[in-house]
N, C-alpha and C. Protein backbone atom coordinates (compact mmCIF):
# COMPACT_ATOMS: atom_id res chain seq x y z
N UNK A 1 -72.52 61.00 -40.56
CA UNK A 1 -73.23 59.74 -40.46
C UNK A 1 -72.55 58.66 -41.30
N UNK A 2 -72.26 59.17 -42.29
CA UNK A 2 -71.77 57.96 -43.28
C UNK A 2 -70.23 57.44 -43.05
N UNK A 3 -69.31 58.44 -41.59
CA UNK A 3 -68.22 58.10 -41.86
C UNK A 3 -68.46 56.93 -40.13
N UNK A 4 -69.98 57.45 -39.51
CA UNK A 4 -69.99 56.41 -38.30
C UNK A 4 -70.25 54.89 -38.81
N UNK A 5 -70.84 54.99 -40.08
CA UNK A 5 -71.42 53.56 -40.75
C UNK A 5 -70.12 52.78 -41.08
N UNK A 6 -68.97 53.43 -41.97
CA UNK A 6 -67.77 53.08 -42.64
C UNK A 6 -66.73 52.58 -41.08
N UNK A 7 -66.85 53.78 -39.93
CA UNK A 7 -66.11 53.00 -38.96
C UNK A 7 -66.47 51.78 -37.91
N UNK A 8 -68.18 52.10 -38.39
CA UNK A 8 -69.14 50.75 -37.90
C UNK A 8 -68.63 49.07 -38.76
N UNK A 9 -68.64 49.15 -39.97
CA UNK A 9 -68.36 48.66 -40.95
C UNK A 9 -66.70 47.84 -40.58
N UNK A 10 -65.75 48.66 -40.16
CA UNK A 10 -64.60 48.42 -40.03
C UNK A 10 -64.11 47.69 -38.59
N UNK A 11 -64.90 48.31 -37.76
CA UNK A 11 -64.83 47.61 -36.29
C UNK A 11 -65.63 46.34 -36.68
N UNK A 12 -66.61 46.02 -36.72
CA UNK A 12 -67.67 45.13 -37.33
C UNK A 12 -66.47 43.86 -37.77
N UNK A 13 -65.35 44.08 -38.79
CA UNK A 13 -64.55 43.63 -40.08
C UNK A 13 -63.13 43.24 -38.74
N UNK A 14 -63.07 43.76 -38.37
CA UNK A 14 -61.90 43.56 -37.00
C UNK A 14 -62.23 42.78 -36.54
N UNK A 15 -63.81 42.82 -35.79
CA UNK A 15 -64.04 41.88 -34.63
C UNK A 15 -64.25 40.59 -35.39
N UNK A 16 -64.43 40.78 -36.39
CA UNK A 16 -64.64 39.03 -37.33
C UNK A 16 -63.48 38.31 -37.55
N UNK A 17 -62.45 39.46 -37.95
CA UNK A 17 -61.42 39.45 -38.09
C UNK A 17 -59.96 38.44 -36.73
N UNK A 18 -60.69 38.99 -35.75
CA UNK A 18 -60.37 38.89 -34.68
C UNK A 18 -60.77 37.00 -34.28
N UNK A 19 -62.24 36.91 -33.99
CA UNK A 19 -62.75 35.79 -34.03
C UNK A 19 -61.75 34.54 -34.53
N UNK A 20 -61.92 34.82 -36.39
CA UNK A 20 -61.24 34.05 -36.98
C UNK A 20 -60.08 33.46 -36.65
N UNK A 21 -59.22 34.65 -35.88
CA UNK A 21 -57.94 34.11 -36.01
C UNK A 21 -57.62 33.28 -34.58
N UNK A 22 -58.89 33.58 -33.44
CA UNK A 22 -58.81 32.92 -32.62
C UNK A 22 -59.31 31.08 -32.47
N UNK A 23 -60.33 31.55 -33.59
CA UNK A 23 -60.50 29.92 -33.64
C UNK A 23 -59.76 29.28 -34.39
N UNK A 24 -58.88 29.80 -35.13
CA UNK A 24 -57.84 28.79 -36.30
C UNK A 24 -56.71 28.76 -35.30
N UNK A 25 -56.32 29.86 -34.10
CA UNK A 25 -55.41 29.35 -32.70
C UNK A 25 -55.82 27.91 -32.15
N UNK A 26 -57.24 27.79 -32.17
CA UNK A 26 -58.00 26.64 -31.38
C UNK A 26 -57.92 25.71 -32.33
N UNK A 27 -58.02 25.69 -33.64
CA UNK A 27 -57.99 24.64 -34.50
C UNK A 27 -56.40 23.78 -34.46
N UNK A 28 -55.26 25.01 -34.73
CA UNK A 28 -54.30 24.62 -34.61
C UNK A 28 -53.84 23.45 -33.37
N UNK A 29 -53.94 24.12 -32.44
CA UNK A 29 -53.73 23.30 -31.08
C UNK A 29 -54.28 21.90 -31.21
N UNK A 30 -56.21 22.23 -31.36
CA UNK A 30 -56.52 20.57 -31.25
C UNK A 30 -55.87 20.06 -32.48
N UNK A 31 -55.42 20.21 -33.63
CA UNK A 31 -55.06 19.57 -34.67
C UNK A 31 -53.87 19.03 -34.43
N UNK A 32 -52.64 19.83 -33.28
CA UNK A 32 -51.30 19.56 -32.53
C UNK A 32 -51.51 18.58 -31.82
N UNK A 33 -52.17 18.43 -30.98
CA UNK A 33 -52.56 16.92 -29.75
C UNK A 33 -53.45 15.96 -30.81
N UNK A 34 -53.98 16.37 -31.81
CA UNK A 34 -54.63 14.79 -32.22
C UNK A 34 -53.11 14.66 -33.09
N UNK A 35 -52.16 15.08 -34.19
CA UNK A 35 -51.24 14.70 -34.44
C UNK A 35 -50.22 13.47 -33.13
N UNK A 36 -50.37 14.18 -32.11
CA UNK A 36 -49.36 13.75 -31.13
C UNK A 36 -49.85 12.28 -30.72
N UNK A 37 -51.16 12.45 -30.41
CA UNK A 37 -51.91 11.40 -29.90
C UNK A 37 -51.45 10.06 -31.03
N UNK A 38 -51.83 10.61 -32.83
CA UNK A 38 -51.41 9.55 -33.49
C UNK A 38 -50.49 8.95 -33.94
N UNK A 39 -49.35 9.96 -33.42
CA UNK A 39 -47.63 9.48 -33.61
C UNK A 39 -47.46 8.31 -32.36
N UNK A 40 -48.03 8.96 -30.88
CA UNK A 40 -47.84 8.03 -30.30
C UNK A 40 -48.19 6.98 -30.10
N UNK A 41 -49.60 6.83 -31.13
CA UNK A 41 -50.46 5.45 -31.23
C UNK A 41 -49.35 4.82 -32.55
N UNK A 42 -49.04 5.09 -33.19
CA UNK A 42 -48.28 4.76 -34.70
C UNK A 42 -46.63 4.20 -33.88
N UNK A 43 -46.27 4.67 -32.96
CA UNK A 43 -45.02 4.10 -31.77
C UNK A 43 -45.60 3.20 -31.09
N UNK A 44 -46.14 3.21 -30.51
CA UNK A 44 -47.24 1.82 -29.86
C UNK A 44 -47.18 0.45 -30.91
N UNK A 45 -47.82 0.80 -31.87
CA UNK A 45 -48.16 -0.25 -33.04
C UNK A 45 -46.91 -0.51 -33.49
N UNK A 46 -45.74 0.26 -33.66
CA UNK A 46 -44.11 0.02 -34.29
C UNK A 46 -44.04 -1.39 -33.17
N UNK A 47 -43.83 -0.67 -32.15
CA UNK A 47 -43.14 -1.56 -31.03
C UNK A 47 -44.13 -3.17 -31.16
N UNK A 48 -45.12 -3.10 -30.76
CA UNK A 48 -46.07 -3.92 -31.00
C UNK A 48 -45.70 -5.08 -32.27
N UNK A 49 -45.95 -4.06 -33.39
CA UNK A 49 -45.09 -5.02 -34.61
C UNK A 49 -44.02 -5.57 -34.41
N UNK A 50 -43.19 -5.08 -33.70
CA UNK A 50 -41.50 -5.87 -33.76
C UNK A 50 -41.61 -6.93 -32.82
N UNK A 51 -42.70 -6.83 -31.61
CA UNK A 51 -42.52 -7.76 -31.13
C UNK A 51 -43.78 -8.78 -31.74
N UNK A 52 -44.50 -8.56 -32.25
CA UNK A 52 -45.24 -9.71 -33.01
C UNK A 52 -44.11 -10.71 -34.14
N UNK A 53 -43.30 -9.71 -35.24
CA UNK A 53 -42.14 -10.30 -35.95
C UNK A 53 -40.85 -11.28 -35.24
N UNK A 54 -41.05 -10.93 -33.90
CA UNK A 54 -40.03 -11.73 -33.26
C UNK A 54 -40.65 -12.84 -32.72
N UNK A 55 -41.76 -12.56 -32.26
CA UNK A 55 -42.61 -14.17 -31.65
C UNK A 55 -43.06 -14.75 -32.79
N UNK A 56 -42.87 -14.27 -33.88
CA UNK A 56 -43.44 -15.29 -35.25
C UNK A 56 -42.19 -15.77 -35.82
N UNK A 57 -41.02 -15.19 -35.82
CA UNK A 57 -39.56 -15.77 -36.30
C UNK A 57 -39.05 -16.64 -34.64
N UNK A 58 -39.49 -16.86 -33.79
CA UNK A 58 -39.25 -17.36 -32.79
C UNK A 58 -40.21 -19.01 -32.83
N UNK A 59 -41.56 -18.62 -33.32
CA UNK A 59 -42.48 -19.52 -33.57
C UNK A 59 -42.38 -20.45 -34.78
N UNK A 60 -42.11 -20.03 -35.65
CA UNK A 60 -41.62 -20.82 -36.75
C UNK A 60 -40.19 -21.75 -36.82
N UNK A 61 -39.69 -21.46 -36.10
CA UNK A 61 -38.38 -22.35 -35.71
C UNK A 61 -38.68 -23.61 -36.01
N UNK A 62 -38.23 -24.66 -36.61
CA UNK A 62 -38.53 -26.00 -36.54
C UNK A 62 -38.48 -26.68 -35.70
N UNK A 63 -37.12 -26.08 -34.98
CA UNK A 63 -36.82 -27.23 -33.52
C UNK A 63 -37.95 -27.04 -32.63
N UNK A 64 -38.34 -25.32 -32.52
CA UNK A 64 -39.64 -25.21 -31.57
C UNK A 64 -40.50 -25.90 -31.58
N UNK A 65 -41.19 -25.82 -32.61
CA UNK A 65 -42.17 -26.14 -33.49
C UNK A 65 -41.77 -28.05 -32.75
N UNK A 66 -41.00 -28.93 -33.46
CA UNK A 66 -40.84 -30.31 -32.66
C UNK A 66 -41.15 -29.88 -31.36
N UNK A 67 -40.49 -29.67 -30.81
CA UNK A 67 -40.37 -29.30 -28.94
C UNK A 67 -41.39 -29.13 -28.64
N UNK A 68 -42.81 -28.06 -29.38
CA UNK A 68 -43.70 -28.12 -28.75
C UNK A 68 -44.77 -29.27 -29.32
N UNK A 69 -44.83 -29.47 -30.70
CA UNK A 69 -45.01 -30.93 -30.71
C UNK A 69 -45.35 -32.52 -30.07
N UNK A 70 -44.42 -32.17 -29.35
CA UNK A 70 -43.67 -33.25 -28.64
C UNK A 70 -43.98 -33.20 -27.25
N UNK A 71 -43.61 -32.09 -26.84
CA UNK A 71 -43.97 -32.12 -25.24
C UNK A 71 -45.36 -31.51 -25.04
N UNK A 72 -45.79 -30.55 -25.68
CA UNK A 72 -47.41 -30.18 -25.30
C UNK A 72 -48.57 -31.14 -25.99
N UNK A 73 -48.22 -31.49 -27.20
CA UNK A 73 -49.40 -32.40 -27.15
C UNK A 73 -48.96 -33.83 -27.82
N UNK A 74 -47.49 -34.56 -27.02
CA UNK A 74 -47.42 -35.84 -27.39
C UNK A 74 -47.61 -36.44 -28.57
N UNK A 75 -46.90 -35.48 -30.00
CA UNK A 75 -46.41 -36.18 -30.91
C UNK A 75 -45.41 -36.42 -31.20
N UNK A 76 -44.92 -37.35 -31.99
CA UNK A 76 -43.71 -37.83 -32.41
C UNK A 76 -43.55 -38.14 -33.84
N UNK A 77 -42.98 -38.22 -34.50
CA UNK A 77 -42.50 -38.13 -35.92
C UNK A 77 -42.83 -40.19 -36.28
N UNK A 78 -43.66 -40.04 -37.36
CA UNK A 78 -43.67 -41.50 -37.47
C UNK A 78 -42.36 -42.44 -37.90
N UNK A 79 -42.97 -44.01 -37.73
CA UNK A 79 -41.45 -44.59 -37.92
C UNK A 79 -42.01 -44.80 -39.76
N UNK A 80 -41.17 -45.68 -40.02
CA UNK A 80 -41.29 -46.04 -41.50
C UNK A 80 -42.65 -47.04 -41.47
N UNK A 81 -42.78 -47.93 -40.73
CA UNK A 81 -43.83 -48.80 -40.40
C UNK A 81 -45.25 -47.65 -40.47
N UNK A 82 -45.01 -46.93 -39.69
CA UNK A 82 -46.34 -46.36 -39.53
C UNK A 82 -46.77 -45.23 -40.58
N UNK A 83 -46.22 -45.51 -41.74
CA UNK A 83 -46.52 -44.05 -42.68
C UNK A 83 -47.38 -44.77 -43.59
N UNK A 84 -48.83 -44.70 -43.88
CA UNK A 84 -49.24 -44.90 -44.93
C UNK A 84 -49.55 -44.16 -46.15
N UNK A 85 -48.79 -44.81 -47.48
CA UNK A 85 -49.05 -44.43 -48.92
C UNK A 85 -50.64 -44.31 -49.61
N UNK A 86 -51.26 -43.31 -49.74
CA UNK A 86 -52.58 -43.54 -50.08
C UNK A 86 -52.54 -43.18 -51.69
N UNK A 87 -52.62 -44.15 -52.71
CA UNK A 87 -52.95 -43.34 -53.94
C UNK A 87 -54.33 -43.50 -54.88
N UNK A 88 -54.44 -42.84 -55.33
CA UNK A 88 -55.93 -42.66 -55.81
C UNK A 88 -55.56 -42.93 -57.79
C-alpha cells in the first residue's frame, strides 16, 4: 500500500511536472510574437522618425519658409518705410 501511495505521489509530481513545462512552452511562444510584434512596431516608429526629421530639416529651410510665405499666404518682407520702432 504504501509503495502504491509513493508511486501515486510520483505520477501525481510528473503530471505537474509535465503541465508546467507545457505552459512555460506556451508562455515562451506568446512572449516570442509579442517581442516580434514590438520590434516591428519600434521599425515602424524608426522609419516614421526619419521621415518626420527630414520634413522638419526640409521645413525649416529659410528659403522655404519665404516661398511659402510668399506664395501661400501673400507676405512679403517689409520695406524700410513700413517697419515701425515701438519703444516703451
Amino acid at each position: 500500500m504504501r509503495i502504491l501511495l509513493m508511486l501515486g505521489g510520483l505520477v501525481f509530481t510528473l503530471a505537474v511536472g509535465a503541465v508546467q513545462v507545457a505552459e512555460s512552452g506556451y508562455q515562451a511562444k506568446r512572449l516570442m510574437s509579442q517581442i516580434q510584434s514590438v520590434k516591428s512596431e519600434r521599425d515602424q516608429m524608426r522609419l516614421q522618425w526619419s521621415q518626420l526629421v527630414l520634413e522638419e530639416s526640409t521645413l525649416t529651410d529659410e528659403a522655404i519658409i519665404y516661398q511659402v510665405a510668399e506664395k501661400r499666404l501673400g507676405m512679403a518682407l517689409p520695406t524700410a518705410q513700413q517697419v515701425v520702432y515701438r519703444v516703451e
